[in-house]
Protein backbone atom coordinates (compact mmCIF):
# COMPACT_ATOMS: atom_id res chain seq x y z
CA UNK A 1 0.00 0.00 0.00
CA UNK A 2 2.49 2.19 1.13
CA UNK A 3 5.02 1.75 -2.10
CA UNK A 4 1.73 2.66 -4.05
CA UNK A 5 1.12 5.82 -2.81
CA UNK A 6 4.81 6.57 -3.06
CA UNK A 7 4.74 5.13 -6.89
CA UNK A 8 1.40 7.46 -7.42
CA UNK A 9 2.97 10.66 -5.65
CA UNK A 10 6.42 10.42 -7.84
CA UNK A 11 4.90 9.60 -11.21
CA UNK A 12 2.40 13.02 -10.08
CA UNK A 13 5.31 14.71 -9.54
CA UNK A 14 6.82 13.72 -12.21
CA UNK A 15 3.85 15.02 -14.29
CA UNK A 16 3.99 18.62 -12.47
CA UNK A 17 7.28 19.26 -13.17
CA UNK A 18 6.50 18.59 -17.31
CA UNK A 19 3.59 20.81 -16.62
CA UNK A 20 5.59 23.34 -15.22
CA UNK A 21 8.48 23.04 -17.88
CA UNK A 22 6.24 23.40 -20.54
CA UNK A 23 4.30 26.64 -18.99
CA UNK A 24 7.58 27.92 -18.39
CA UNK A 25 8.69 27.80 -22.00
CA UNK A 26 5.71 28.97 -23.54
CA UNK A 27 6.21 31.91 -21.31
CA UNK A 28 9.94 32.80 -22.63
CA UNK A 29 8.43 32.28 -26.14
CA UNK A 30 6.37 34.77 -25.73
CA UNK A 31 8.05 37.09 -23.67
CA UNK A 32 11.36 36.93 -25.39
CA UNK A 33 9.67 36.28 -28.75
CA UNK A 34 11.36 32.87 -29.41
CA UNK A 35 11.48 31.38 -33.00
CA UNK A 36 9.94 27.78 -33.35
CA UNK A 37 13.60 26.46 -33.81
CA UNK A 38 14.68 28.29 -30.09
CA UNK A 39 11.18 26.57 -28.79
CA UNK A 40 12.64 22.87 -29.59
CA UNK A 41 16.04 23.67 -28.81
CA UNK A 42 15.14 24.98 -25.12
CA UNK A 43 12.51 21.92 -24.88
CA UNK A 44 15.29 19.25 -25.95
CA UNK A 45 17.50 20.71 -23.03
CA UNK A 46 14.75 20.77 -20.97
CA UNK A 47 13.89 17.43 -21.39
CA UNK A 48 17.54 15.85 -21.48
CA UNK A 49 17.90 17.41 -17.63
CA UNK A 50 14.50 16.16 -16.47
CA UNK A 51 16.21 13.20 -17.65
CA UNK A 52 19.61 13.65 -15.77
CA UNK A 53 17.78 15.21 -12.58
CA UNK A 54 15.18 11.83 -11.88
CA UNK A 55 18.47 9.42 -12.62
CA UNK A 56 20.22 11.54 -10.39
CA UNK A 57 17.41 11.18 -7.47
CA UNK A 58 16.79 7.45 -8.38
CA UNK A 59 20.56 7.03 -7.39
CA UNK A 60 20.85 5.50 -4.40
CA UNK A 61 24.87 5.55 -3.74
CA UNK A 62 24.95 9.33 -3.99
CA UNK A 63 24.10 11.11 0.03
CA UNK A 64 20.90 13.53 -0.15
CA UNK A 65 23.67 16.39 -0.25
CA UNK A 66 25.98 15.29 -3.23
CA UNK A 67 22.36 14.77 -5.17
CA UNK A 68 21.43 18.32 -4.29
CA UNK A 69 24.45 19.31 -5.52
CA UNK A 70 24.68 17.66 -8.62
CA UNK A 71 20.93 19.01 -9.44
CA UNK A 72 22.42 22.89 -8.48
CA UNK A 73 25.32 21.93 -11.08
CA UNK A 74 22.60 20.67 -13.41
CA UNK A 75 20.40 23.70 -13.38
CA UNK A 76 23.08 26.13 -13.91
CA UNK A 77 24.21 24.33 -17.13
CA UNK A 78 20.57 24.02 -18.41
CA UNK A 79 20.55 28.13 -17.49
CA UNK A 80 23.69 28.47 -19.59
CA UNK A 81 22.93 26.61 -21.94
CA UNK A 82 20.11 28.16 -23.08
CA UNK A 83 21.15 31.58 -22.93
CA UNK A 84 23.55 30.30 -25.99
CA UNK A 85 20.28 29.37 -27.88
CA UNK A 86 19.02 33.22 -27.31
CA UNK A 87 20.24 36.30 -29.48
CA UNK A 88 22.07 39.25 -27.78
CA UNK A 89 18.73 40.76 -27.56
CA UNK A 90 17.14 38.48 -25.86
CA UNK A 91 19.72 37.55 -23.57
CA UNK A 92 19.13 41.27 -22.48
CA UNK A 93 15.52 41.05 -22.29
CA UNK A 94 15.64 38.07 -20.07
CA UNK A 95 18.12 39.74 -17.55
CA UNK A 96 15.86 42.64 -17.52
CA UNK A 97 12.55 40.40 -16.68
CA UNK A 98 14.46 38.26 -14.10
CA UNK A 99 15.64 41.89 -12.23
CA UNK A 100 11.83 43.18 -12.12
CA UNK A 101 10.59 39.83 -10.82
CA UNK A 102 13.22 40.08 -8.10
């Protein structure tokens, strides 16, 4: 019963974090006015580190710390990464939308 629920809550959260990915994305493309190839560029990097981040959390010889590392490590890149898929302009937009939201 118990390795249900757990089963149920991880594929849910699994699902939320897609859901989230994919609001998230349509929200750069329209804010930053992204170009259908951008779109599946920043959606194949999303995807590959949803990938990386649940292998990384299924491992069970990493501690809870070096995980949450690893994840930190992995979200920078992803960050990085796709401000190499944006144009100068954008790049600037972005910075400008992350300071106001602060």
């Amino acid at each position: 019963k118990q390795k249900e629920k757990i089963a149920k809550h991880t594929k849910q959260a699994h699902e939320n974090s897609q859901v989230q990915a994919a609001a998230k994305l349509e929200r750069m493309k329209i804010k930053l006015d992204l170009s259908n190839d951008q779109v599946v560029k920043i959606k194949s990097l999303q995807d590959k580190t949803r990938e990386k981040i649940i292998a990384l959390k299924n491992n069970e010889t990493l501690a809870s710390l070096e995980k949450r590392e690893q994840v930190k490590q992995l979200i920078q890149a992803i960050k990085e990464t796709v401000k190499s898929v944006l144009t100068e302009e954008q790049k600037t937009k972005l910075e400008s939308l992350k300071t106001t939201k602060k």
